[in-house]
Protein backbone atom coordinates (compact mmCIF):
# COMPACT_ATOMS: atom_id res chain seq x y z
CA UNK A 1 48.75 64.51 197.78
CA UNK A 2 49.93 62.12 200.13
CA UNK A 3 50.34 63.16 203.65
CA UNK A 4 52.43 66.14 204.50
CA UNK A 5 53.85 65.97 201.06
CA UNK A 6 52.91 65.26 197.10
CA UNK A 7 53.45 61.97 195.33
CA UNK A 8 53.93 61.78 191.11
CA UNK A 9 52.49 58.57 189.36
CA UNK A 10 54.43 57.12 186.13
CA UNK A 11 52.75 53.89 185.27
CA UNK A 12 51.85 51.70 188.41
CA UNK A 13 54.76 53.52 190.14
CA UNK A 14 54.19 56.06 193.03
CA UNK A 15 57.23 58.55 193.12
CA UNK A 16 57.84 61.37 195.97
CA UNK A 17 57.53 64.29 194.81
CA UNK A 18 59.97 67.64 195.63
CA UNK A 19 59.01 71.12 195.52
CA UNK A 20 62.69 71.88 194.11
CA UNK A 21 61.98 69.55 191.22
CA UNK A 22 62.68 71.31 187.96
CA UNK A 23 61.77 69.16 184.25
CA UNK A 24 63.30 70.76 180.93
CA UNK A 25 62.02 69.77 177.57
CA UNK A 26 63.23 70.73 174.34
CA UNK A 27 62.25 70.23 170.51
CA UNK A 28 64.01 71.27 167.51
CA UNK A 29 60.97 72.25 165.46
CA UNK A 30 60.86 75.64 164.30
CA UNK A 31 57.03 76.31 165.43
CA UNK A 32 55.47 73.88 167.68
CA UNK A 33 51.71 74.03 168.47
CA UNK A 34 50.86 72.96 171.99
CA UNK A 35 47.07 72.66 173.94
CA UNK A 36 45.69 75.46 175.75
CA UNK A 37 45.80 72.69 178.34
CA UNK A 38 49.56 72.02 178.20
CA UNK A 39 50.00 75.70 177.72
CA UNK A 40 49.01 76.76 181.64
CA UNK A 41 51.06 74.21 183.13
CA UNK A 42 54.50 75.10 181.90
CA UNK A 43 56.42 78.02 180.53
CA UNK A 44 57.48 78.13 176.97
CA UNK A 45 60.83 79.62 176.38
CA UNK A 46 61.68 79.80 172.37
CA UNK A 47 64.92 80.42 171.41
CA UNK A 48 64.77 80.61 167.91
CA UNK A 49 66.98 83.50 166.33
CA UNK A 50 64.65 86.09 165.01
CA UNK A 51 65.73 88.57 161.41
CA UNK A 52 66.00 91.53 163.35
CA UNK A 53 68.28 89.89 166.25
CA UNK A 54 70.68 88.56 163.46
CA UNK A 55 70.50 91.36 161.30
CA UNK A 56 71.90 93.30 164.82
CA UNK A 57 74.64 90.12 165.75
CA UNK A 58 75.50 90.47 161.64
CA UNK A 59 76.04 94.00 162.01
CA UNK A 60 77.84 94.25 164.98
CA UNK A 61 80.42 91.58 163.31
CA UNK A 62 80.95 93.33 160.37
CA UNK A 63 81.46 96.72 161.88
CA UNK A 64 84.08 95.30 164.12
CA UNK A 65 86.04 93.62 161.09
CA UNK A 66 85.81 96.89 158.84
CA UNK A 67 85.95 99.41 161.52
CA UNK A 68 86.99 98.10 164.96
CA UNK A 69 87.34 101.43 166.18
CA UNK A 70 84.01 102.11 166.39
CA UNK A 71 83.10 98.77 167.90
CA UNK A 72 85.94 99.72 170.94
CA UNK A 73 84.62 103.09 171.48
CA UNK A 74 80.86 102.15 171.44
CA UNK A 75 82.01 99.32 174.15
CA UNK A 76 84.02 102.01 176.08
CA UNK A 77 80.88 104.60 176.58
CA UNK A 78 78.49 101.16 177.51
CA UNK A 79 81.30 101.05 180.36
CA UNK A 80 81.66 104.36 181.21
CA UNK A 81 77.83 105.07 180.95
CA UNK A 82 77.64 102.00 183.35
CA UNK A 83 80.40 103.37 186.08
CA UNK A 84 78.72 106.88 185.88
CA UNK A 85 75.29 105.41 186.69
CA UNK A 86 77.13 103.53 189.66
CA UNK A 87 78.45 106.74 190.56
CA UNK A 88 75.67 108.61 191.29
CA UNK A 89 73.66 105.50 193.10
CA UNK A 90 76.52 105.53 195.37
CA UNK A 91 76.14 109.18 195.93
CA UNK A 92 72.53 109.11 196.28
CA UNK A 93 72.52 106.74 198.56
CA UNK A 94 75.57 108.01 200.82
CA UNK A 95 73.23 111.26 201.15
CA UNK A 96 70.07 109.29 202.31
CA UNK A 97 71.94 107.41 205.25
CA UNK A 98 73.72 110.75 205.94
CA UNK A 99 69.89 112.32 206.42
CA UNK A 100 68.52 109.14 208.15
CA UNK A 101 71.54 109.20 210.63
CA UNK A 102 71.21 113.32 211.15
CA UNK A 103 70.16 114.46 214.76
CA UNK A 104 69.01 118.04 214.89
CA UNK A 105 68.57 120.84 212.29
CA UNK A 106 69.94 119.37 209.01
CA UNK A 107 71.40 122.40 208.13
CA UNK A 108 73.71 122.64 210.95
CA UNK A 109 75.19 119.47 209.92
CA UNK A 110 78.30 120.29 208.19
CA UNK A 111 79.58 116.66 207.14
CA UNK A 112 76.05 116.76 205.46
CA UNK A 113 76.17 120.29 204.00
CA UNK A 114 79.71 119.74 202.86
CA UNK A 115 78.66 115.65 201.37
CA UNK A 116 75.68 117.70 199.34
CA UNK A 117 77.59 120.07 198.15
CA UNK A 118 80.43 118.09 197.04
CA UNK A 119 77.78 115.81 195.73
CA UNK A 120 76.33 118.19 193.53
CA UNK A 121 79.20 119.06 192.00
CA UNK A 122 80.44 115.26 190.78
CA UNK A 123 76.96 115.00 189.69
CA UNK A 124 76.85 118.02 187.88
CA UNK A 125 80.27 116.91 185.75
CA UNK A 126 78.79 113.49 185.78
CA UNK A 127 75.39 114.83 183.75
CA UNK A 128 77.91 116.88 181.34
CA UNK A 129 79.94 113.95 181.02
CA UNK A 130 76.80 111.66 179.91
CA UNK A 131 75.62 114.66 177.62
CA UNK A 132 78.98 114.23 176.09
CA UNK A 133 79.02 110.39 175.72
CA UNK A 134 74.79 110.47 174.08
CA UNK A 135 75.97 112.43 171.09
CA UNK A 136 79.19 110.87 170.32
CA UNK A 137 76.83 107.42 170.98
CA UNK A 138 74.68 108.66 168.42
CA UNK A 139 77.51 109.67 165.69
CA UNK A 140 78.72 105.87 166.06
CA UNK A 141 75.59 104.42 165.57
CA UNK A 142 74.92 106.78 162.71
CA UNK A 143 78.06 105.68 161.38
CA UNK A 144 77.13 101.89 162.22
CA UNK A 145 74.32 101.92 160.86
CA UNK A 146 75.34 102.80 157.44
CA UNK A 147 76.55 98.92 156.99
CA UNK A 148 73.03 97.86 157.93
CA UNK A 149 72.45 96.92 154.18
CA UNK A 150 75.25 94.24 154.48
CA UNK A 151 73.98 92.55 157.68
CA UNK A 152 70.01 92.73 156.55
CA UNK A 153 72.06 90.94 153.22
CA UNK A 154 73.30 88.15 155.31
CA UNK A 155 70.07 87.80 157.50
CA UNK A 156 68.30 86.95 154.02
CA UNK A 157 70.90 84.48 152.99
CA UNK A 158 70.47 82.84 156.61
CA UNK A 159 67.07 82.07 156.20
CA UNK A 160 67.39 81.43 152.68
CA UNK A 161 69.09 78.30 153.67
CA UNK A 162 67.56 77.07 157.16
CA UNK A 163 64.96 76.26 154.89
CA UNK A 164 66.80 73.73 153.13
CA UNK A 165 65.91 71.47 155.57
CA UNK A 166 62.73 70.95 153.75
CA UNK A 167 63.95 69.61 150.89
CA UNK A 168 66.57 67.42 152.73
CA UNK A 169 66.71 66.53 156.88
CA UNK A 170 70.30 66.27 156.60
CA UNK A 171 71.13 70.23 154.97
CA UNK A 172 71.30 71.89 158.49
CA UNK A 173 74.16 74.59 158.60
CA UNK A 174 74.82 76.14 162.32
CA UNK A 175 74.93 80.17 162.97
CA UNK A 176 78.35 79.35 164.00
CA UNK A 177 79.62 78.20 160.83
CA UNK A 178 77.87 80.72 158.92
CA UNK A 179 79.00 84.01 161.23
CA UNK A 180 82.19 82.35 160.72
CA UNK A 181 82.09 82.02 156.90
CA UNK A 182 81.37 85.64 156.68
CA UNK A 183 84.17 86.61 159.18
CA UNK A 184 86.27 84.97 156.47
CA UNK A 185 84.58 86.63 153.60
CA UNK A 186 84.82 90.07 155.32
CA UNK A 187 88.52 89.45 155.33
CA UNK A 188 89.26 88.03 152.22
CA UNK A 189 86.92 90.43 149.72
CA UNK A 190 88.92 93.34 147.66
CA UNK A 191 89.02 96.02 148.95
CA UNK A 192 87.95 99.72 148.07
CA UNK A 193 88.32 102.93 149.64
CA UNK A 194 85.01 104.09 148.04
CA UNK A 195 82.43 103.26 150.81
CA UNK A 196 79.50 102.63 148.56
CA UNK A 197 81.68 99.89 146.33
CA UNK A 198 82.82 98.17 149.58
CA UNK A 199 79.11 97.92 150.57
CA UNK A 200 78.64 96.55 147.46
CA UNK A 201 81.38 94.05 147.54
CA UNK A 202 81.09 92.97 151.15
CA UNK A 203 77.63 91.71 150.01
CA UNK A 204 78.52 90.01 146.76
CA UNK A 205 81.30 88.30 147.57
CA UNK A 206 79.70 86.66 150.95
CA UNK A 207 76.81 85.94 148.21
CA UNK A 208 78.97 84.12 146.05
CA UNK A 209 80.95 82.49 148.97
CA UNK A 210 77.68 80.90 150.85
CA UNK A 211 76.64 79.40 147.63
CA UNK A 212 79.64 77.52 146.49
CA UNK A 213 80.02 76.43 150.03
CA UNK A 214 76.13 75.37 150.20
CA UNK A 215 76.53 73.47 147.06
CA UNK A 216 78.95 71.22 147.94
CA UNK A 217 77.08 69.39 150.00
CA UNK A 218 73.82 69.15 148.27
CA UNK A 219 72.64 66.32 146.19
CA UNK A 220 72.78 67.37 142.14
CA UNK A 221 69.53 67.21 141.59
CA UNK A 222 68.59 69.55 145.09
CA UNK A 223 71.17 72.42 143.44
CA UNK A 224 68.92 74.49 140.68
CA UNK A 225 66.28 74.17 143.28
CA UNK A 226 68.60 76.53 145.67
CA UNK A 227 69.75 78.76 142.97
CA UNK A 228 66.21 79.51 142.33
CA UNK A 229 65.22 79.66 146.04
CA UNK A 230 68.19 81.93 146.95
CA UNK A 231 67.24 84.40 144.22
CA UNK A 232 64.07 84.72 145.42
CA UNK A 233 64.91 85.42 148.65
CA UNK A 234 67.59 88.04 147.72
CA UNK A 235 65.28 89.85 144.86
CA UNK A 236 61.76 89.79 147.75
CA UNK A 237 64.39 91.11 150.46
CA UNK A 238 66.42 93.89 148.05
């Protein structure tokens, strides 16, 4: 401290410190270990993608390729569910400044008595209305879910080849590219209007697609290594 305010030394340097100051750091290892000591004195923020949160970004992509109906309705009822929540804040709160502004015998207030009541109806469609929206919420995540096998497919293959970066620094492949070489997969597959076969294909063919695509760019000697590695990780996550 230095006088009214705080000073920072870096080397034989005496810098003026701000209480506003803000320092970012950031590391591209996967799992870094730091001191208890360093620990308390900043906040950690890790951003690394996790299985379950790609199997969930994996299966929200392939749902709206194969049935983007589904994907528009469940982000129609998010919206609606939003605006009907809004809705009855507003109303709530409408009644509570109506009561806090009331002089006299509540009940003799008519703009109030005629607010609840009208009140009580909107909220009474409003409930029906969100009844309404939680089932058909649940049949489209029923219906959803039932391509879960495909994206928990492509979260294996994901990690399958992050880890190439052990064998070589310079095989490092972006979720971007990858979400987008499945996106192209998705679209390019045969198709099949039995459900189960589709399944089936959807995850084969992406399969088959990451690996030729991985294996032009590895080194000849770094390819039966990932053949073997891949198959591991498909036959441990299957």
């Amino acid at each position: 401290r230095d006088g009214s305010g705080y000073i920072i030394k870096l080397g034989d340097k005496s810098i003026n410190y701000s209480e506003s100051f803000k320092f970012f750091m950031t590391t591209t290892l996967p799992n870094p270990h730091y001191s208890p000591e360093v620990s308390v004195k900043v906040t950690l923020l890790n951003f690394a993608i996790t299985p379950t949160g790609l199997e969930d970004q994996m299966l929200g992509l392939v749902v709206a390729k194969e049935r983007p109906d589904l994907e528009e309705q469940k982000n129609q009822l998010v919206k609606e569910n939003a605006k009907m929540n809004k809705q009855l804040k507003e109303i709530e709160d409408e009644i509570l400044h109506l009561l806090s502004s009331s002089e006299g015998d509540v009940l003799e207030d008519d703009t109030l008595v005629n607010k609840v009541t009208a009140s009580k109806l909107v909220s009474d469609d409003i409930a029906e209305k969100q009844i309404s929206a939680r089932q058909t919420e649940e049949n489209i995540d029923n219906t959803r879910e039932s391509y879960r096998p495909v994206a928990y497919r492509t979260a294996v293959l994901f990690f399958g080849i992050v880890e190439l970066t052990n064998i070589d620094p310079m095989y490092q492949y972006s979720l971007q590219w990858f979400q987008q070489l499945f996106g192209l997969s998705i679209d390019s597959s045969p198709k099949s209007d039995v459900f189960e076969e589709r399944l089936e294909i959807l995850k084969e063919y992406f399969t088959e697609s990451l690996y030729q695509n991985i294996c032009r760019g590895l080194f000849e000697k770094d390819k039966t290594l990932f053949s073997f590695a891949l198959c591991i990780r498909i036959l441990s996550g299957d």
